[in-house]
N, C-alpha and C. Protein backbone atom coordinates (compact mmCIF):
# COMPACT_ATOMS: atom_id res chain seq x y z
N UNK A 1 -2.76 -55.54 21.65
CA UNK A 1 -3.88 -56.32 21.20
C UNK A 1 -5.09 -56.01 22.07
N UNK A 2 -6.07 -55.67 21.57
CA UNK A 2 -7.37 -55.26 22.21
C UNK A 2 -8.05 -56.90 22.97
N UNK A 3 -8.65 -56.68 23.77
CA UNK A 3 -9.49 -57.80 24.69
C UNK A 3 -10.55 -58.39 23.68
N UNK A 4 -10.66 -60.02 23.68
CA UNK A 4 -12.04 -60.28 23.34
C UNK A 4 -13.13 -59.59 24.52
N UNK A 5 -14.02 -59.53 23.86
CA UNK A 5 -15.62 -59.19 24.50
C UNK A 5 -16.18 -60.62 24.91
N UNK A 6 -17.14 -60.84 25.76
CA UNK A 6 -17.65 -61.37 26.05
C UNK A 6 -18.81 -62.33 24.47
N UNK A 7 -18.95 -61.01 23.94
CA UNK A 7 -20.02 -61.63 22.72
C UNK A 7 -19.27 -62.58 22.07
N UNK A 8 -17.92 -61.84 21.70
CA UNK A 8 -16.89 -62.28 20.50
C UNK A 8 -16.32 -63.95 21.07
N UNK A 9 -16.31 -63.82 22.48
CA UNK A 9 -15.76 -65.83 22.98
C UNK A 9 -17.48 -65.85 22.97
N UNK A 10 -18.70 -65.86 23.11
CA UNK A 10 -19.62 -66.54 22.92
C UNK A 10 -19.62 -66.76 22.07
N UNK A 11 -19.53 -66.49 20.97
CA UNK A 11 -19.29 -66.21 19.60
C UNK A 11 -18.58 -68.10 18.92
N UNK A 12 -17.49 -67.63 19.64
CA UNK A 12 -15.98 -68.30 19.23
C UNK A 12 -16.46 -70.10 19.87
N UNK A 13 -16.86 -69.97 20.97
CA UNK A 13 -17.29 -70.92 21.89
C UNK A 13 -18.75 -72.03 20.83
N UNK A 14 -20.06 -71.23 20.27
CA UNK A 14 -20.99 -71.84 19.91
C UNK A 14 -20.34 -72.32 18.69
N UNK A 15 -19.49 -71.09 17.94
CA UNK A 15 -19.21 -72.26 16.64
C UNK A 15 -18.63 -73.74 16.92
N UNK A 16 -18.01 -74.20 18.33
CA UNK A 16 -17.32 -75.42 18.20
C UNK A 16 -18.54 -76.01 18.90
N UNK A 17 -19.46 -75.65 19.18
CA UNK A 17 -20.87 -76.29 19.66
C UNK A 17 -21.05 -76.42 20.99
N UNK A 18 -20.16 -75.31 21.56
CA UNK A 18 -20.63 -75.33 23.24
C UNK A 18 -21.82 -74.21 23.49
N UNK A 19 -22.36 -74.56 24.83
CA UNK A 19 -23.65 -73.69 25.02
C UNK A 19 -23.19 -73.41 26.46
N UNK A 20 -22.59 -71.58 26.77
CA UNK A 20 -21.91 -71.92 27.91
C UNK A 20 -22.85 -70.86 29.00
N UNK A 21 -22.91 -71.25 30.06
CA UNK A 21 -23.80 -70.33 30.85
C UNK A 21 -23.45 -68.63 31.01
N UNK A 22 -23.87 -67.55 30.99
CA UNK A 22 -23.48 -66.40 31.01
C UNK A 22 -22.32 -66.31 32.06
N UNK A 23 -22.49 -66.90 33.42
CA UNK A 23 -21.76 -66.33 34.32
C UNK A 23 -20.53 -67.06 34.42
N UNK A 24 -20.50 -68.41 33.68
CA UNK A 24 -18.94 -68.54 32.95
C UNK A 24 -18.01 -67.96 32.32
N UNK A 25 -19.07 -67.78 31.01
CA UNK A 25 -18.92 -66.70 29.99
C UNK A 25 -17.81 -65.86 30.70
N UNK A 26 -18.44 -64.74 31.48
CA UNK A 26 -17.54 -63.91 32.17
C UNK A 26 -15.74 -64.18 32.63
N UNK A 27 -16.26 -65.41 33.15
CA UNK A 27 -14.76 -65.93 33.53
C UNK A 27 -14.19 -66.63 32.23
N UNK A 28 -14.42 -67.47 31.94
CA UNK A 28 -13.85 -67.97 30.67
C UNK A 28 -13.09 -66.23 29.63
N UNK A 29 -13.98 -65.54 29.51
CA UNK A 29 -12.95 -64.42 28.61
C UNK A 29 -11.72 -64.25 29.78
N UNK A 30 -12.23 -63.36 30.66
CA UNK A 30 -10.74 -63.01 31.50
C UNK A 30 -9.70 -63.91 31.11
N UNK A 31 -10.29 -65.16 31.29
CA UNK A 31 -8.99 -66.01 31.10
C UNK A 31 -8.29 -66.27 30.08
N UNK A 32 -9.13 -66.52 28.95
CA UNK A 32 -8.45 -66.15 27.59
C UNK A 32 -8.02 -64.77 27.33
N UNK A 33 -8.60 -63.75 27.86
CA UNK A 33 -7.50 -62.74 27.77
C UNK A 33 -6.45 -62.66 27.96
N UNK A 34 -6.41 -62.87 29.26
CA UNK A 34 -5.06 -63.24 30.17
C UNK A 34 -3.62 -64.14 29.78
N UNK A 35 -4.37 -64.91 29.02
CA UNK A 35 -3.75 -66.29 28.34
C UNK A 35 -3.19 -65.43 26.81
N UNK A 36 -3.62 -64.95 26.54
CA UNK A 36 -3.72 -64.10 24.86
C UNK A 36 -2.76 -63.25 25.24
N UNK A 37 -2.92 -62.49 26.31
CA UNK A 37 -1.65 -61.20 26.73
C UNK A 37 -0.49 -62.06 27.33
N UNK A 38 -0.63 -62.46 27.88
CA UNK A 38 0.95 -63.68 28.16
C UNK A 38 1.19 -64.29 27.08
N UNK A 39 0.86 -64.91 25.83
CA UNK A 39 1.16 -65.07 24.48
C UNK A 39 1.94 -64.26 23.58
N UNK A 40 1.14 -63.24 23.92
CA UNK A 40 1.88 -62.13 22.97
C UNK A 40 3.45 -61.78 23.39
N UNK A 41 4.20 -61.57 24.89
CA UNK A 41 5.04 -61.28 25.33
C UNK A 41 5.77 -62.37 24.35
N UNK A 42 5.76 -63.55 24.23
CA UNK A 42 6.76 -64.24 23.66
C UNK A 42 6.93 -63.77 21.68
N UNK A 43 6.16 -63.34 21.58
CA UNK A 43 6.15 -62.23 20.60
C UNK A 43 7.59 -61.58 20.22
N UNK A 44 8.03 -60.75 21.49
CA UNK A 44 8.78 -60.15 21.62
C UNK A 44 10.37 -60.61 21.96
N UNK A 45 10.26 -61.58 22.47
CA UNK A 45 11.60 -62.38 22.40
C UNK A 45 12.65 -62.54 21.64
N UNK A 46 13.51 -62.48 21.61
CA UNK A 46 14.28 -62.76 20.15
C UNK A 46 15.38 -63.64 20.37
N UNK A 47 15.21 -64.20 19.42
CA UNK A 47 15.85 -65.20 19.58
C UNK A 47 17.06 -66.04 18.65
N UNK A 48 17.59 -64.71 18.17
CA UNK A 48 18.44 -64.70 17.15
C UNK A 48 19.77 -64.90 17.24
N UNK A 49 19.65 -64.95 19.11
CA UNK A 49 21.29 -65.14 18.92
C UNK A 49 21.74 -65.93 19.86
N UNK A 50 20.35 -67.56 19.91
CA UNK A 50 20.26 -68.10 21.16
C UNK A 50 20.50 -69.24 20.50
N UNK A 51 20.80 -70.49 20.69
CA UNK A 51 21.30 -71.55 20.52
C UNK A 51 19.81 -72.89 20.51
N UNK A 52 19.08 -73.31 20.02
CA UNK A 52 17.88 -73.99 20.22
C UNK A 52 18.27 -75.15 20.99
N UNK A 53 17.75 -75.62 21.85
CA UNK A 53 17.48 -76.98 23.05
C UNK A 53 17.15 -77.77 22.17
N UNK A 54 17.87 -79.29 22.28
CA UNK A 54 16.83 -80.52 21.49
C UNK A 54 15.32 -80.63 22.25
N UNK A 55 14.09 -81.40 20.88
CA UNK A 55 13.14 -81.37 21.16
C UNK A 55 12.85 -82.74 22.13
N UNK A 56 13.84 -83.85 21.85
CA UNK A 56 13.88 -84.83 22.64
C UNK A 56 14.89 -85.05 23.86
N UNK A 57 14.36 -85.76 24.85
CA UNK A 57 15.07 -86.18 25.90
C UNK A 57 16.42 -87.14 25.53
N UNK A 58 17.55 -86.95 25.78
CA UNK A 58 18.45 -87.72 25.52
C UNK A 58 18.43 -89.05 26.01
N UNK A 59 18.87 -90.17 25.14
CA UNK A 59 18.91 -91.43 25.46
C UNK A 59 19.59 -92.06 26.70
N UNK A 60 18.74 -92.65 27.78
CA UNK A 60 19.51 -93.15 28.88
C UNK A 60 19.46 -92.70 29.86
N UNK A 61 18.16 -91.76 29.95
CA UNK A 61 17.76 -90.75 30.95
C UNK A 61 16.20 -91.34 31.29
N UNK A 62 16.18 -92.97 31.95
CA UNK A 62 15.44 -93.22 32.65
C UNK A 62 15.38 -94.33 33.27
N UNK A 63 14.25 -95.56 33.32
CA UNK A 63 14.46 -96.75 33.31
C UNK A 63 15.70 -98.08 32.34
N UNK A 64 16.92 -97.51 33.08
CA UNK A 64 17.76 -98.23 32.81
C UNK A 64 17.75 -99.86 33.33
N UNK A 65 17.94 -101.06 33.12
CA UNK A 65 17.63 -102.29 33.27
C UNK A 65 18.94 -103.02 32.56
């Protein structure tokens, strides 16, 4: 997956109505890059022959009274 540009998150950023200073700008992409390329790895996972975890905490696993 290719990097956003700087234009393309200014871009991405004004449509939700932020107005962000240039030298954020800068940092803010890295980080969504960064965040975007660690995303993708789970991409690759498979998980076809793994058993799924419940989405909830089991009952009785806290303030007991």
């Amino acid at each position: 997956m290719r990097d956003l540009t700087v234009e393309q998150v200014e871009r991405i950023l004004a449509a939700q109505g932020y107005d962000v200073p240039a030298d954020d700008l800068v940092e803010i992409t890295a980080r969504l890059n960064a965040q975007l390329e660690g995303a993708a790895v789970l991409d690759r996972i498979t998980t076809d022959e793994t058993e799924s975890w419940y989405a909830l905490f089991p009952f009785g696993c806290g303030d007991e009274r």
